[in-house]
N, C-alpha and C. Protein backbone atom coordinates (compact mmCIF):
# COMPACT_ATOMS: atom_id res chain seq x y z
N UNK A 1 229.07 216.59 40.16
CA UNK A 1 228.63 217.38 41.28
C UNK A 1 229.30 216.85 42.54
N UNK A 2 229.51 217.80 43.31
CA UNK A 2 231.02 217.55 44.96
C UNK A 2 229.47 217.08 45.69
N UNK A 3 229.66 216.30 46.52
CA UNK A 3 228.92 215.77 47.91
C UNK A 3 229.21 216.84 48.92
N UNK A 4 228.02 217.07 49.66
CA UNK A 4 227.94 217.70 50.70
C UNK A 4 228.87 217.45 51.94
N UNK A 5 229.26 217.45 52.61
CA UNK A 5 230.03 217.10 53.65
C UNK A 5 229.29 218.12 55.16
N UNK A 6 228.86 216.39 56.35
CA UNK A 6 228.48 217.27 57.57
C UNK A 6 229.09 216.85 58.34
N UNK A 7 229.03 218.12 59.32
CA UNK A 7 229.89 217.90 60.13
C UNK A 7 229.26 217.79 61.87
N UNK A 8 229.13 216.91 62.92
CA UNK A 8 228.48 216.80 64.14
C UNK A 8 229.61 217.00 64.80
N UNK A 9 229.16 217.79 65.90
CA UNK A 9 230.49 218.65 66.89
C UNK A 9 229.78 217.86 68.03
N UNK A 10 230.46 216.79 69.03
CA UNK A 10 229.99 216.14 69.96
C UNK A 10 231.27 216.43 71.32
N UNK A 11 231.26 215.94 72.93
CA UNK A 11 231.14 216.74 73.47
C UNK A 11 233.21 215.26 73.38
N UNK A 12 233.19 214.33 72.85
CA UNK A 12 233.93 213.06 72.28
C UNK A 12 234.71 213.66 71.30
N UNK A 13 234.36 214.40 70.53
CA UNK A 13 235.11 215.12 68.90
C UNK A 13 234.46 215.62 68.48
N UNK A 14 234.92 215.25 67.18
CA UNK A 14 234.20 216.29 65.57
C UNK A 14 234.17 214.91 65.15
N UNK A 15 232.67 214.62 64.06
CA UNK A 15 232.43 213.59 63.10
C UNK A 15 232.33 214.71 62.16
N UNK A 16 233.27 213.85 60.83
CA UNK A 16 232.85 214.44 59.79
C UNK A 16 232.62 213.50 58.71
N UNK A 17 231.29 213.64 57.82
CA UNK A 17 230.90 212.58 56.89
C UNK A 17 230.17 213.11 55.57
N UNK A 18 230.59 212.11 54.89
CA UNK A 18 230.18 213.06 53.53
C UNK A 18 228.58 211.94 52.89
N UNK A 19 228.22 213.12 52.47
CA UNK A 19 226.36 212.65 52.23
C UNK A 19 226.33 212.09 50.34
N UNK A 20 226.24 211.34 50.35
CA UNK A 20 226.38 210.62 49.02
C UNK A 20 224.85 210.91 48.60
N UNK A 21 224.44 211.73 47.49
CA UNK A 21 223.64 212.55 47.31
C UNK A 21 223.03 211.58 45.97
N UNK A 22 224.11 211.56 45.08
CA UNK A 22 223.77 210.76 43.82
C UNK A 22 222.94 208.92 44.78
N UNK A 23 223.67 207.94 45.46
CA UNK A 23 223.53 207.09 45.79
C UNK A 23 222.37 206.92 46.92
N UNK A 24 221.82 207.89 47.17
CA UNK A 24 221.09 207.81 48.60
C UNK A 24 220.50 209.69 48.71
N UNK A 25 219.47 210.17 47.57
CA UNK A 25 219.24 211.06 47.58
C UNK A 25 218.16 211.91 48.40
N UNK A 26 217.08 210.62 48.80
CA UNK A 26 216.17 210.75 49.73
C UNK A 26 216.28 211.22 51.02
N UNK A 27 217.51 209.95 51.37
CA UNK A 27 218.20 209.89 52.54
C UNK A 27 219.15 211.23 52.79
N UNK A 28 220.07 211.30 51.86
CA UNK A 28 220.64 212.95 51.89
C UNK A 28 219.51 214.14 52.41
N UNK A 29 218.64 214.01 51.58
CA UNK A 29 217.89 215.23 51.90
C UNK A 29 217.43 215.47 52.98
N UNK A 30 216.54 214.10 53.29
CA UNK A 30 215.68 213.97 54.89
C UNK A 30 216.71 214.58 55.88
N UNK A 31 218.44 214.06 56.31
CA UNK A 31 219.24 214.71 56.90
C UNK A 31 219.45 215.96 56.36
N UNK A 32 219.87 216.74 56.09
CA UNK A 32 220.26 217.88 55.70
C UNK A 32 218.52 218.79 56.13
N UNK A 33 217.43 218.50 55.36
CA UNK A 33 216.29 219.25 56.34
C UNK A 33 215.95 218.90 57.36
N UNK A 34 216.04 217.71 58.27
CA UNK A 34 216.27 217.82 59.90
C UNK A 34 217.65 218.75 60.73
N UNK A 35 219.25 218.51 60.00
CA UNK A 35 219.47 219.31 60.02
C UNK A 35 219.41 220.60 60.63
N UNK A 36 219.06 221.05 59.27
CA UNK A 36 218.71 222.71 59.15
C UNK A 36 217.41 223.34 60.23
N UNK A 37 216.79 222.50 60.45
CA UNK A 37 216.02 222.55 61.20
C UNK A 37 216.24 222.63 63.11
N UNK A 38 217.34 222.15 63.17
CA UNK A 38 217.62 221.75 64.41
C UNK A 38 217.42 220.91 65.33
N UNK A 39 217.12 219.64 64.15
CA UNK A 39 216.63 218.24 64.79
C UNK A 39 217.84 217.85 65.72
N UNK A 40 219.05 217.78 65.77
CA UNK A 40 220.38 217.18 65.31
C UNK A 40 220.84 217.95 67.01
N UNK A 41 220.73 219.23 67.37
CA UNK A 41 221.06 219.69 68.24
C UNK A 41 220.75 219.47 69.54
């Protein structure tokens, strides 16, 4: 299974980082539903 990859658009660049899903699945998730949510913005 491919890793997610996110991406934070800051005002400095673009971060882009990939979410190791197998190794840290909790942690993947918690980000990805703050995220989606619009914690992040």
């Amino acid at each position: 299974m491919a890793n997610r990859t996110a991406v934070i658009q800051t005002n400095k660049g673009t971060i882009k980082f990939e979410l190791l899903e197998q190794d840290a699945p909790k942690t993947t998730e918690n980000f990805r539903l703050l995220a989606e949510k619009g914690y992040y913005d």
